[in-house]
PDB file of N, CA and C in Angstrom:
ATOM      1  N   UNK A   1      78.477 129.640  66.162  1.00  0.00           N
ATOM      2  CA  UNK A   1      77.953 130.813  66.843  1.00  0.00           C
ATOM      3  C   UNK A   1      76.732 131.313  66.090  1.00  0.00           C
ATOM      4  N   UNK A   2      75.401 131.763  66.914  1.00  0.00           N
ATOM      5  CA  UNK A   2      74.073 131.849  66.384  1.00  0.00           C
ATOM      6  C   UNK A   2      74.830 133.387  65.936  1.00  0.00           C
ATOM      7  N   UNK A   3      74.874 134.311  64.754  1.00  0.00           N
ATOM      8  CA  UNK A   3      75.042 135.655  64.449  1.00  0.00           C
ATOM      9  C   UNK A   3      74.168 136.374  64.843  1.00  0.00           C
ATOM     10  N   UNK A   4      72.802 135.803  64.876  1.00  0.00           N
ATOM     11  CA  UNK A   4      71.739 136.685  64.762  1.00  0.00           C
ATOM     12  C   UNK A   4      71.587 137.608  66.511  1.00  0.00           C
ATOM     13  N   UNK A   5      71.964 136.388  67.272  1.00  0.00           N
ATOM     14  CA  UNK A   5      72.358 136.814  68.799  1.00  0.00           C
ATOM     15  C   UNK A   5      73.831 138.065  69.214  1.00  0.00           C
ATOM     16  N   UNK A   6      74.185 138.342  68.311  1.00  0.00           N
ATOM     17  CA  UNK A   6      75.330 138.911  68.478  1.00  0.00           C
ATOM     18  C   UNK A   6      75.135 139.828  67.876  1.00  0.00           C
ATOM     19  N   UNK A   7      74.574 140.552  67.084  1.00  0.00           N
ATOM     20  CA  UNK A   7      74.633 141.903  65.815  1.00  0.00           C
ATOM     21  C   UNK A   7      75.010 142.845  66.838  1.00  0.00           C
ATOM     22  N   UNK A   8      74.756 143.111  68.041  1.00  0.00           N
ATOM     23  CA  UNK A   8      74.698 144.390  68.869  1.00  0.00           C
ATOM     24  C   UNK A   8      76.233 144.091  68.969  1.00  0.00           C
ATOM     25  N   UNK A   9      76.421 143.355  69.437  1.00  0.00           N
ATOM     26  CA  UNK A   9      78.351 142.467  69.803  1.00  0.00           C
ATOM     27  C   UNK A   9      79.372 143.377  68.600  1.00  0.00           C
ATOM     28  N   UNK A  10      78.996 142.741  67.276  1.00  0.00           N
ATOM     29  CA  UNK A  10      79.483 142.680  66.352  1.00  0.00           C
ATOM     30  C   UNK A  10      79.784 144.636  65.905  1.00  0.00           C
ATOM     31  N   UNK A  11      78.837 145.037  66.083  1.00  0.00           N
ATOM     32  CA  UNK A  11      78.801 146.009  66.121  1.00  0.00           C
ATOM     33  C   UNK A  11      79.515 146.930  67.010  1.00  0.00           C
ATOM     34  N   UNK A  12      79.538 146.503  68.320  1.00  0.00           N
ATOM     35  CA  UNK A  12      80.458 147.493  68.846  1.00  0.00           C
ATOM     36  C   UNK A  12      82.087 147.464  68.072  1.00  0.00           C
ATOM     37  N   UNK A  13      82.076 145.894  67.949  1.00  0.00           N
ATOM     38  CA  UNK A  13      83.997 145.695  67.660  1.00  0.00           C
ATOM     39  C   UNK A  13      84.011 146.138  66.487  1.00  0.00           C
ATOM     40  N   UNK A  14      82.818 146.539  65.605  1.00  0.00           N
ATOM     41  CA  UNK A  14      83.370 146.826  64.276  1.00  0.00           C
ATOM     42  C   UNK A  14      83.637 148.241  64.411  1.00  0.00           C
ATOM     43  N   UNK A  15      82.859 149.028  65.861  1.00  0.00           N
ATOM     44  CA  UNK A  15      83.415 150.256  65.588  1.00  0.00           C
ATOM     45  C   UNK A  15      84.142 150.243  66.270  1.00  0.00           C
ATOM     46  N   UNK A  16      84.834 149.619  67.198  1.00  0.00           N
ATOM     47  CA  UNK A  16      86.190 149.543  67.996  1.00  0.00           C
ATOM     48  C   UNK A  16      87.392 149.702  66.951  1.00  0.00           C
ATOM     49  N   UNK A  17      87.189 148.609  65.822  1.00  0.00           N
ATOM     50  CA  UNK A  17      88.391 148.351  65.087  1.00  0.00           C
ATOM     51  C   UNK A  17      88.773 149.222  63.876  1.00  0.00           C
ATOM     52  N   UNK A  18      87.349 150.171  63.588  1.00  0.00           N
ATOM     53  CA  UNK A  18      87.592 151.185  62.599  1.00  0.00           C
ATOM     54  C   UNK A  18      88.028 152.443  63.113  1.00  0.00           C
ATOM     55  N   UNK A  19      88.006 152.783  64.738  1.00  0.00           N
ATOM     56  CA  UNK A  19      88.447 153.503  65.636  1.00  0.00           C
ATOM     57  C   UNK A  19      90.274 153.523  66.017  1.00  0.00           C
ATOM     58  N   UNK A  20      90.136 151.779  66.373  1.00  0.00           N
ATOM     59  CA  UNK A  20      91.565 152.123  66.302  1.00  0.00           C
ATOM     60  C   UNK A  20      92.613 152.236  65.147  1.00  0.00           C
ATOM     61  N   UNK A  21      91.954 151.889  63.729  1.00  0.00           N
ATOM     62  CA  UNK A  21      92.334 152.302  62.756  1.00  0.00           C
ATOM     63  C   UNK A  21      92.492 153.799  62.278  1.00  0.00           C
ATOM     64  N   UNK A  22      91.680 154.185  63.241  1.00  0.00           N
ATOM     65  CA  UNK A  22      91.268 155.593  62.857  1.00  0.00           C
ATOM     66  C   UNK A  22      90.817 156.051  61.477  1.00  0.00           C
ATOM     67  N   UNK A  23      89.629 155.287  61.315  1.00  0.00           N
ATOM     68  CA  UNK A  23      88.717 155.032  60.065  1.00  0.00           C
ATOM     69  C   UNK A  23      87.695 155.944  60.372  1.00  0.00           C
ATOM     70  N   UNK A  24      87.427 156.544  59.345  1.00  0.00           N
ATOM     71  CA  UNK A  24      86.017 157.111  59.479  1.00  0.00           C
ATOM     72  C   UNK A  24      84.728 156.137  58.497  1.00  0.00           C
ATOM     73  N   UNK A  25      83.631 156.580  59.203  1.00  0.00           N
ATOM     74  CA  UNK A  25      82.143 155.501  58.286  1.00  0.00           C
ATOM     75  C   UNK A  25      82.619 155.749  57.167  1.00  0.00           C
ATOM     76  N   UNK A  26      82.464 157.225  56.778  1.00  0.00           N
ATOM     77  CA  UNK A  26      82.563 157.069  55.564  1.00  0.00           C
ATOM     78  C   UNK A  26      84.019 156.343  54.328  1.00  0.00           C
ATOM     79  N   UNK A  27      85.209 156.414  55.382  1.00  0.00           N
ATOM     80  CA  UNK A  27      85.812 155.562  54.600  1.00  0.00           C
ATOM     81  C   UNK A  27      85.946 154.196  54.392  1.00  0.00           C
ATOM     82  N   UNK A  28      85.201 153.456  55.612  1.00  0.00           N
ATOM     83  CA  UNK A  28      84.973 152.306  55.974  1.00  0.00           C
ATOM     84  C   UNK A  28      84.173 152.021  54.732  1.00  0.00           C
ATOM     85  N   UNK A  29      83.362 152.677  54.576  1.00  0.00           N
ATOM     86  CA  UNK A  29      81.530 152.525  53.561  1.00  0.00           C
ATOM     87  C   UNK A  29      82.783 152.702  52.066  1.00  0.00           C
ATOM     88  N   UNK A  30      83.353 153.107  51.803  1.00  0.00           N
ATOM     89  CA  UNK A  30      84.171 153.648  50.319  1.00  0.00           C
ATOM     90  C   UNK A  30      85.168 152.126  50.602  1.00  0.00           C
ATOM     91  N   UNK A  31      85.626 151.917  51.410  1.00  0.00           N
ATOM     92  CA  UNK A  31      87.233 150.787  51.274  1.00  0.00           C
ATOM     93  C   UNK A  31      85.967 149.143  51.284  1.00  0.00           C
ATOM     94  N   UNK A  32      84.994 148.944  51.463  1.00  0.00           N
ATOM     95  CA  UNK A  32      83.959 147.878  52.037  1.00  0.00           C
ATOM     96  C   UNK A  32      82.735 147.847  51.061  1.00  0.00           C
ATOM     97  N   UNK A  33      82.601 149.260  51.017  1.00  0.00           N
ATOM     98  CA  UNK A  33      81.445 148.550  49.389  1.00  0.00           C
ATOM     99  C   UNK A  33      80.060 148.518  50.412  1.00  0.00           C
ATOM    100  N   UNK A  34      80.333 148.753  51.845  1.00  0.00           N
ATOM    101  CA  UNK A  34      78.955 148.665  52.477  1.00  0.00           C
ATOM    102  C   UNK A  34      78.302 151.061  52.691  1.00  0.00           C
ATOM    103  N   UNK A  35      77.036 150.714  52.550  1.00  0.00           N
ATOM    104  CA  UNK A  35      76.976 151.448  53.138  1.00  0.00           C
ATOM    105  C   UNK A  35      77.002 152.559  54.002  1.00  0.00           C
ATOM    106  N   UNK A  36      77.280 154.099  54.727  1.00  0.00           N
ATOM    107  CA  UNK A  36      77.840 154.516  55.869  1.00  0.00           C
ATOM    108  C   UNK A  36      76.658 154.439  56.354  1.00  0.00           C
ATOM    109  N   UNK A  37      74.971 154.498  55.741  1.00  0.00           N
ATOM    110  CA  UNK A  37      74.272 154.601  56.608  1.00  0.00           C
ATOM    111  C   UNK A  37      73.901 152.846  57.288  1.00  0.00           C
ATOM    112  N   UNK A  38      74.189 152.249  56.524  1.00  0.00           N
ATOM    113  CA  UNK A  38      74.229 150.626  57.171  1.00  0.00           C
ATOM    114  C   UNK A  38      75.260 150.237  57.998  1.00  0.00           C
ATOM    115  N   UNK A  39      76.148 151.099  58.480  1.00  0.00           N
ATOM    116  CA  UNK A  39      77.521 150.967  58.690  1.00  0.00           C
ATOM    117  C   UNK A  39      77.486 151.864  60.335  1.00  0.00           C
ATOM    118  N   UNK A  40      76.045 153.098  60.128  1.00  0.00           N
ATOM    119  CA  UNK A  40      76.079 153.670  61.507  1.00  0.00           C
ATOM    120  C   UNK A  40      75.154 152.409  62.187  1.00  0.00           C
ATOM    121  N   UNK A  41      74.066 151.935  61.249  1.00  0.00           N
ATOM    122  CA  UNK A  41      73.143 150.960  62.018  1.00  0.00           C
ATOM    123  C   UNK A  41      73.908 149.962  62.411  1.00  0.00           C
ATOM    124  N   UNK A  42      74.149 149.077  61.785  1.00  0.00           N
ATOM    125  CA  UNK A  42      75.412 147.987  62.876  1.00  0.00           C
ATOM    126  C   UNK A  42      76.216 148.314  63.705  1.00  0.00           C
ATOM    127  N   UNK A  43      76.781 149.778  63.351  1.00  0.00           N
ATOM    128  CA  UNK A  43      77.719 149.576  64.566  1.00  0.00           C
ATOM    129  C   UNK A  43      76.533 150.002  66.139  1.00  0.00           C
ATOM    130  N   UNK A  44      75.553 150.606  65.649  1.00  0.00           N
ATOM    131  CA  UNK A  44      74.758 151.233  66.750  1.00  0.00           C
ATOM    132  C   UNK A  44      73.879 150.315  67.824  1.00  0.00           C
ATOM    133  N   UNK A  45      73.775 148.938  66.573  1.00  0.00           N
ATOM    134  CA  UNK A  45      72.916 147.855  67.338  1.00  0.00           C
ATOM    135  C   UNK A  45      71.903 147.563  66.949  1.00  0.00           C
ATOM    136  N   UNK A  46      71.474 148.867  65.626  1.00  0.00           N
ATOM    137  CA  UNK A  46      70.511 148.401  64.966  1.00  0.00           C
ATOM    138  C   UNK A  46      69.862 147.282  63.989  1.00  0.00           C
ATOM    139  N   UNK A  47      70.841 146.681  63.686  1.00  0.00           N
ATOM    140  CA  UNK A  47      70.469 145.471  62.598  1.00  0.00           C
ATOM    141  C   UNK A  47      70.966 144.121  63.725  1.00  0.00           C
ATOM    142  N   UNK A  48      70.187 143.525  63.651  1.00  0.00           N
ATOM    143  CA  UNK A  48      70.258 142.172  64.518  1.00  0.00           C
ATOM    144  C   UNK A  48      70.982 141.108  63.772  1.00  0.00           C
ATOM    145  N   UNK A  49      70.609 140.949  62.159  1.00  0.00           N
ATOM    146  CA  UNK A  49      71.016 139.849  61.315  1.00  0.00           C
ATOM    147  C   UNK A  49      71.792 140.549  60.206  1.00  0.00           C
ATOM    148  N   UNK A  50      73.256 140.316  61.037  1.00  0.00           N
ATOM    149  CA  UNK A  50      74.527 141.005  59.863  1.00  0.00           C
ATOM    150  C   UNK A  50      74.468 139.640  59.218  1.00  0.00           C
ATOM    151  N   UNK A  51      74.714 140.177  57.641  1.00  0.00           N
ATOM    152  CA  UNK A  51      74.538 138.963  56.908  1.00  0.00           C
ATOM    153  C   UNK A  51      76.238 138.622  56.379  1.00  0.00           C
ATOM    154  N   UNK A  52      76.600 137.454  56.115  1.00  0.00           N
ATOM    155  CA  UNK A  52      77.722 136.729  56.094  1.00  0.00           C
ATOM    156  C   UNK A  52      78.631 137.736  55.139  1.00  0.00           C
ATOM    157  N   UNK A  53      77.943 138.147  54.014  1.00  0.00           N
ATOM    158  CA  UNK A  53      78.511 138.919  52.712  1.00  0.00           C
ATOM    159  C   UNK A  53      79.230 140.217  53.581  1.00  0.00           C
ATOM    160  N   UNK A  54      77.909 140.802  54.671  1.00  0.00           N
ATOM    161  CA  UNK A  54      78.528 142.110  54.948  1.00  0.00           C
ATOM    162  C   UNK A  54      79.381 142.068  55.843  1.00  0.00           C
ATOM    163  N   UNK A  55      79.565 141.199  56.850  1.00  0.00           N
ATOM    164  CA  UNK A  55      80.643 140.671  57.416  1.00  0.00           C
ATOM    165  C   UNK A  55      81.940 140.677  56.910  1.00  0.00           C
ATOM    166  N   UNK A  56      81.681 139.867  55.839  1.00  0.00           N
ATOM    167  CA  UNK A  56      82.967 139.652  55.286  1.00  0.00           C
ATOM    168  C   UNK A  56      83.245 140.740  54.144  1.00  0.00           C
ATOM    169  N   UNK A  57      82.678 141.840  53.865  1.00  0.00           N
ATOM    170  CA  UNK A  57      83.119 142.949  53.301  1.00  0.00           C
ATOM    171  C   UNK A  57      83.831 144.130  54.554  1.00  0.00           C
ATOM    172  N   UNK A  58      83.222 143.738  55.588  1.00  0.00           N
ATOM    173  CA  UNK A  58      83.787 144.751  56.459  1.00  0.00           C
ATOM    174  C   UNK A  58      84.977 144.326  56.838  1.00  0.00           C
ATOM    175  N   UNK A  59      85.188 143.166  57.508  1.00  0.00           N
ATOM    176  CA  UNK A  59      86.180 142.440  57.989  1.00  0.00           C
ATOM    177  C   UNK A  59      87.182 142.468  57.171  1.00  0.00           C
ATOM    178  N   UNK A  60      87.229 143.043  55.554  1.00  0.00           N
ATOM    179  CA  UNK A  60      88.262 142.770  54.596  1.00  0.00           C
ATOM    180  C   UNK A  60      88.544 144.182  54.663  1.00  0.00           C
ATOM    181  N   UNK A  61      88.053 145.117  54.570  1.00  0.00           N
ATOM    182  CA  UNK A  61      88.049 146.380  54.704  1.00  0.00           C
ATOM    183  C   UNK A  61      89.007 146.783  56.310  1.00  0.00           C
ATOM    184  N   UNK A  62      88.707 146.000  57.584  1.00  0.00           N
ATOM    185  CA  UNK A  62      89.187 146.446  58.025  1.00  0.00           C
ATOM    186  C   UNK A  62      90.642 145.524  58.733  1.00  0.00           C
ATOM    187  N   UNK A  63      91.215 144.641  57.394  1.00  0.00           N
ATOM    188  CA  UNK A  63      91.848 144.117  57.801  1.00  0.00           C
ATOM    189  C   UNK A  63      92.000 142.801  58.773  1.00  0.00           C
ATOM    190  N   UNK A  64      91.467 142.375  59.011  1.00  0.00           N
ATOM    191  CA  UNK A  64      90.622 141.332  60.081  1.00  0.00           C
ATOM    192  C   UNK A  64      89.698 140.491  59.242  1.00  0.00           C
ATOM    193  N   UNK A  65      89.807 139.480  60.249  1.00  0.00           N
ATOM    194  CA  UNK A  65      89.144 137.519  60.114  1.00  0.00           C
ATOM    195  C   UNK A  65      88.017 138.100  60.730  1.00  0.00           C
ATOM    196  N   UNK A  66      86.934 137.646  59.792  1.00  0.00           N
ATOM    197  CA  UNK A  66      85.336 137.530  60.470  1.00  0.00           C
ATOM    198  C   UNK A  66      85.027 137.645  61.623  1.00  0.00           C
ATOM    199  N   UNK A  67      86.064 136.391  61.994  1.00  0.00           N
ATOM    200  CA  UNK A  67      85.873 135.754  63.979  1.00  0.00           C
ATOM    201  C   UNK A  67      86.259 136.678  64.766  1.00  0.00           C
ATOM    202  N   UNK A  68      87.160 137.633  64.315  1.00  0.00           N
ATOM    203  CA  UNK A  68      87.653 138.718  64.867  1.00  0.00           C
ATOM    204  C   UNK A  68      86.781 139.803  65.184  1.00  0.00           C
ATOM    205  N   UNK A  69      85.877 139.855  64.641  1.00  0.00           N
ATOM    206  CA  UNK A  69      84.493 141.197  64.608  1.00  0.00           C
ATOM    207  C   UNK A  69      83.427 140.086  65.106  1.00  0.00           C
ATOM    208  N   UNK A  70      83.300 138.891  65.657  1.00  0.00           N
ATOM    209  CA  UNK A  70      82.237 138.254  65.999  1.00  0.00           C
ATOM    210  C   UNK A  70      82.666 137.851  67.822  1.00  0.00           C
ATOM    211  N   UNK A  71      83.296 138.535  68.348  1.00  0.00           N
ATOM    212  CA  UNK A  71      83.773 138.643  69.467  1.00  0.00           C
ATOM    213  C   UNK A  71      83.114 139.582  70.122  1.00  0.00           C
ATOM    214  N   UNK A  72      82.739 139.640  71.698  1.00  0.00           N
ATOM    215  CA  UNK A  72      82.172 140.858  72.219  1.00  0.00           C
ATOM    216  C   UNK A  72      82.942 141.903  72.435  1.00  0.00           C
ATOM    217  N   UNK A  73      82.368 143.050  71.925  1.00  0.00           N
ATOM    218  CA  UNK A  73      83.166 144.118  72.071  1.00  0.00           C
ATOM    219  C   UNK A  73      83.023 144.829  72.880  1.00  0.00           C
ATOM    220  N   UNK A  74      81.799 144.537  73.957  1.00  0.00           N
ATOM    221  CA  UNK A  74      81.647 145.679  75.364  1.00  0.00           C
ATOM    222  C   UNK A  74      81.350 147.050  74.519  1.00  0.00           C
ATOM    223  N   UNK A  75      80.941 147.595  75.939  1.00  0.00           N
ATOM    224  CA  UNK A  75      80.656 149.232  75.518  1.00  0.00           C
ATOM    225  C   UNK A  75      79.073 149.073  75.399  1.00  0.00           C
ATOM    226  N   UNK A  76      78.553 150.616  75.161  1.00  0.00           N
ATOM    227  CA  UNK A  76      77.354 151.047  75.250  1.00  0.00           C
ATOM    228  C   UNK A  76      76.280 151.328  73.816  1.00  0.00           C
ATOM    229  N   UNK A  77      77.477 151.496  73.095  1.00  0.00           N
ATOM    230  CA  UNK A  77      77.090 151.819  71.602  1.00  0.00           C
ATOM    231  C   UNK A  77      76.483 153.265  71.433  1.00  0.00           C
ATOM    232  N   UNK A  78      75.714 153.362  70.329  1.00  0.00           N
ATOM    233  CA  UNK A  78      75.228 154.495  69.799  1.00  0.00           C
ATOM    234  C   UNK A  78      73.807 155.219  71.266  1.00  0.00           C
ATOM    235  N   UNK A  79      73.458 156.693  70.996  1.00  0.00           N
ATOM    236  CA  UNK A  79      72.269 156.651  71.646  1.00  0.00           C
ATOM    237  C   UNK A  79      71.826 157.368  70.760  1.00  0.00           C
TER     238      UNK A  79
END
């Protein structure tokens, strides 16, 4: 799967899955080691090229396989 085609994708499910966790950014950004302000841009659609590292810091953070956040997540995202 090309990633770079998907960041908007990736982004919705990552805030799908910190939602139904009932995660907030900022604890997502504290349990992940990423960012909250890199953390509103991906989930919003802003970064096109999530890079493998931050992937897989989020994905550990939120419990979940990579492939699992590289799935379309629908929805509209941020405005």
């Amino acid at each position: 799967m090309d990633i770079s085609t998907t960041g908007k994708d990736m982004g919705l499910e990552i805030a799908r899955l910190r939602q139904r966790k009932e995660m907030s950014q900022d604890k997502l950004a504290e349990k992940s080691g990423v960012s909250k302000s890199q953390i509103h841009r991906i989930e919003c659609g802003r970064v096109k090229n999530i890079g493998i590292s931050t992937l897989s810091k989020l994905a550990t953070a939120l419990e979940v396989l990579p492939e699992d956040i590289m799935k379309d997540g629908g929805g509209e995202g941020c405005h």
